[in-house]
C-alpha atoms as a PDB file:
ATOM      1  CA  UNK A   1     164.882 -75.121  60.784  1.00  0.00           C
ATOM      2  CA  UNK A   2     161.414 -76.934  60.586  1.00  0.00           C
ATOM      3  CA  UNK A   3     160.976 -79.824  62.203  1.00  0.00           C
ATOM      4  CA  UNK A   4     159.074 -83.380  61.909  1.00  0.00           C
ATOM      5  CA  UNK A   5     158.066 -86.422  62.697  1.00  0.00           C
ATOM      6  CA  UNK A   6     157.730 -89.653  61.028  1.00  0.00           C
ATOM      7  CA  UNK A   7     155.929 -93.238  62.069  1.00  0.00           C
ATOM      8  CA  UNK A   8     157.475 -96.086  59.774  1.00  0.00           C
ATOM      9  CA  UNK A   9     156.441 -99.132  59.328  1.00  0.00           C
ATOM     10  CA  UNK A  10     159.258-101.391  57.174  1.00  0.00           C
ATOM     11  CA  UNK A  11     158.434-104.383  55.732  1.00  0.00           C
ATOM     12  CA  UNK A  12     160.889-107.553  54.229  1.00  0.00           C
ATOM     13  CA  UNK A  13     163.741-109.272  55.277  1.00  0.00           C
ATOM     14  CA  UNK A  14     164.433-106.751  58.025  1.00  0.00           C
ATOM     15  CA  UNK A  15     164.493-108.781  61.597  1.00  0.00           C
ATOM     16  CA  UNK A  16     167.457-111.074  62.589  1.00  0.00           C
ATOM     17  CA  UNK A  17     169.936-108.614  59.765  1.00  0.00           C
ATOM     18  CA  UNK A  18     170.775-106.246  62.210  1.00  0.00           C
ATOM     19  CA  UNK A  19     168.579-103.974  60.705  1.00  0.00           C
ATOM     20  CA  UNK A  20     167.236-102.008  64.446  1.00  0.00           C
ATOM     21  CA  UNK A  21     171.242-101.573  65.415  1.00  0.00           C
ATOM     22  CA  UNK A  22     172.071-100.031  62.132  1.00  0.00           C
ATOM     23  CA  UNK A  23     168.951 -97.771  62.178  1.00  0.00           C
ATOM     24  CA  UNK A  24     169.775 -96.664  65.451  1.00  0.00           C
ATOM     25  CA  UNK A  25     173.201 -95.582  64.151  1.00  0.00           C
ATOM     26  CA  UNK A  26     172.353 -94.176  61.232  1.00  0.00           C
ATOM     27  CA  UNK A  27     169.709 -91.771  63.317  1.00  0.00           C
ATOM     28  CA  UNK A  28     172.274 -91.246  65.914  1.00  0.00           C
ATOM     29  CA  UNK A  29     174.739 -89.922  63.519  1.00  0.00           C
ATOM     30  CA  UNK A  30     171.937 -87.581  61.874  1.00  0.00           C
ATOM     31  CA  UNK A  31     170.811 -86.400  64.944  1.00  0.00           C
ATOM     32  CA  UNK A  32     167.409 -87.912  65.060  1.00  0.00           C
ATOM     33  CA  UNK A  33     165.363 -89.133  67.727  1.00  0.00           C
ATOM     34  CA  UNK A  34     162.940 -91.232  68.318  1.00  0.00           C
ATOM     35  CA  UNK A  35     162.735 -95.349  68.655  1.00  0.00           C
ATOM     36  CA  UNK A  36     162.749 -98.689  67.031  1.00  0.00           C
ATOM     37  CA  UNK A  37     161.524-102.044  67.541  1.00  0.00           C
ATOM     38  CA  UNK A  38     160.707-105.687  65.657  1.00  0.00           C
ATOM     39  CA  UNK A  39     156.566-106.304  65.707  1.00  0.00           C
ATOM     40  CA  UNK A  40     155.408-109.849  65.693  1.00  0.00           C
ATOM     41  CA  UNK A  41     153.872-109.678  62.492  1.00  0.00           C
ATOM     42  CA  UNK A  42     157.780-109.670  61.047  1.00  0.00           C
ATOM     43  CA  UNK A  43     157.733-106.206  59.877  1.00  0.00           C
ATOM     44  CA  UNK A  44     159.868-103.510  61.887  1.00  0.00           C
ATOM     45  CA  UNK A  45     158.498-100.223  63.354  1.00  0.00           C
ATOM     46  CA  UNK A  46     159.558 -96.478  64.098  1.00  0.00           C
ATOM     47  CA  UNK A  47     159.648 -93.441  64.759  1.00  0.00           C
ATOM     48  CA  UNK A  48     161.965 -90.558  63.627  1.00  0.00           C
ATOM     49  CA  UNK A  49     161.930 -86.961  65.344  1.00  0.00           C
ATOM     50  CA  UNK A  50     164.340 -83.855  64.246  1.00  0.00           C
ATOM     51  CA  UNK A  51     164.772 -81.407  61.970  1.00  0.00           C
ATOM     52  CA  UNK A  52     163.033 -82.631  58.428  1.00  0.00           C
ATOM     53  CA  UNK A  53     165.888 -83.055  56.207  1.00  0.00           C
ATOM     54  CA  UNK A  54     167.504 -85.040  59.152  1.00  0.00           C
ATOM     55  CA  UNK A  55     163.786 -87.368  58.865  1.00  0.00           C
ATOM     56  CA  UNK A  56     164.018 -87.726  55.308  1.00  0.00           C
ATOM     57  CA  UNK A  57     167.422 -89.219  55.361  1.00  0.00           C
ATOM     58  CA  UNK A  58     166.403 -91.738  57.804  1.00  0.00           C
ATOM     59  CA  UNK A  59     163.474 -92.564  55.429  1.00  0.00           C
ATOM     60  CA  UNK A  60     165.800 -92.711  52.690  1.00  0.00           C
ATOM     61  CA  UNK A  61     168.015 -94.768  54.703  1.00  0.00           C
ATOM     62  CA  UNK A  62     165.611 -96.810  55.401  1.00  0.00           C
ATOM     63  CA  UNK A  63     164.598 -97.569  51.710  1.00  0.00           C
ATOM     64  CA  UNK A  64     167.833 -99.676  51.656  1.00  0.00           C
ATOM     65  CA  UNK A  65     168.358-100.188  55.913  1.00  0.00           C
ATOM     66  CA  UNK A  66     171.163-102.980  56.719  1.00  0.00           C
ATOM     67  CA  UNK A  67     173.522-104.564  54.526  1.00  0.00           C
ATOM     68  CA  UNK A  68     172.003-108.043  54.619  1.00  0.00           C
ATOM     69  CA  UNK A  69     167.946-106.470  54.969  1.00  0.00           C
ATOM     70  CA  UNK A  70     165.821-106.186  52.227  1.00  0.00           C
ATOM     71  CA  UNK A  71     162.862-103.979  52.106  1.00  0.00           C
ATOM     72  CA  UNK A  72     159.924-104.662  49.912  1.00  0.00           C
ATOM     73  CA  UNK A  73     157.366-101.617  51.388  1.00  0.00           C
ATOM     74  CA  UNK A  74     157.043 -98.774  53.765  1.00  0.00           C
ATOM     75  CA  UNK A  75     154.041 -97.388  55.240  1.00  0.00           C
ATOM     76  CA  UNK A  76     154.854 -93.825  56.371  1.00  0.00           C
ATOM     77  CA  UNK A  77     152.718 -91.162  58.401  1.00  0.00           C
ATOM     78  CA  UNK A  78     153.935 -87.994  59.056  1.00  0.00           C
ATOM     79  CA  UNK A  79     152.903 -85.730  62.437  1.00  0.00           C
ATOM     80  CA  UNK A  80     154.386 -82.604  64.184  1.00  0.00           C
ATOM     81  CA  UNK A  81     157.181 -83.102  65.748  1.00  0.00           C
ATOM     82  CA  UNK A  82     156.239 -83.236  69.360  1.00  0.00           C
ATOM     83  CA  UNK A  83     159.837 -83.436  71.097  1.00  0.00           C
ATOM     84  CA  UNK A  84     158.859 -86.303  72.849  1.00  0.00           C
ATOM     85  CA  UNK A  85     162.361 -87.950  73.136  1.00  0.00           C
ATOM     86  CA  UNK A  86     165.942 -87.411  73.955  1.00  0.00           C
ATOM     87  CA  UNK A  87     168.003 -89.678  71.675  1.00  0.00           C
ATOM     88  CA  UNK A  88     167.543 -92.690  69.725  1.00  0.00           C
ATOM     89  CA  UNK A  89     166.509 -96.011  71.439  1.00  0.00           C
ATOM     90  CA  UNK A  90     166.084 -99.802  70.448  1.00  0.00           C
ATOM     91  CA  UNK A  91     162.253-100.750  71.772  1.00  0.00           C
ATOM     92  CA  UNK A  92     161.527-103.994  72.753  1.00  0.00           C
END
């Protein structure tokens, strides 16, 4: 199973819509790890670790994210996965 690793940036109506809860669930429950976190500028970063169909669901997810979020662009850049984490945190 290959694995990857994705940086996301997400921009839109994605802080203060639970938007950094739900991703963390949504990677949780497709076994990806990784972090994410708000950034001043309004926008909402992260990364996603595991095996690459696991990555592209969470970038897929992420096309839609929370229930009351709304995402107008993503700026992705993909890497080797490095195994730098164990689970799926909330940065701040």
């Amino acid at each position: 199973m290959k694995r990857t690793r994705a940086h996301v940036v997400i921009s839109g109506k994605v802080q203060g819509v639970f938007f950094r809860g739900e991703t963390q669930r949504a990677a949780e429950a497709r076994g990806v790890a990784g972090w994410v976190k708000n950034r001043p500028d309004g926008a909402v970063e992260a990364v996603f670790e595991g095996p690459e169909e696991a990555v592209v669901a969470m970038l897929e997810w992420c096309k839609n994210g929370s229930p009351r979020s709304r995402v107008d662009k993503m700026d992705v850049q993909w890497d080797a996965d490095r195994r730098e984490f164990i689970g799926f945190d909330i940065a701040y």
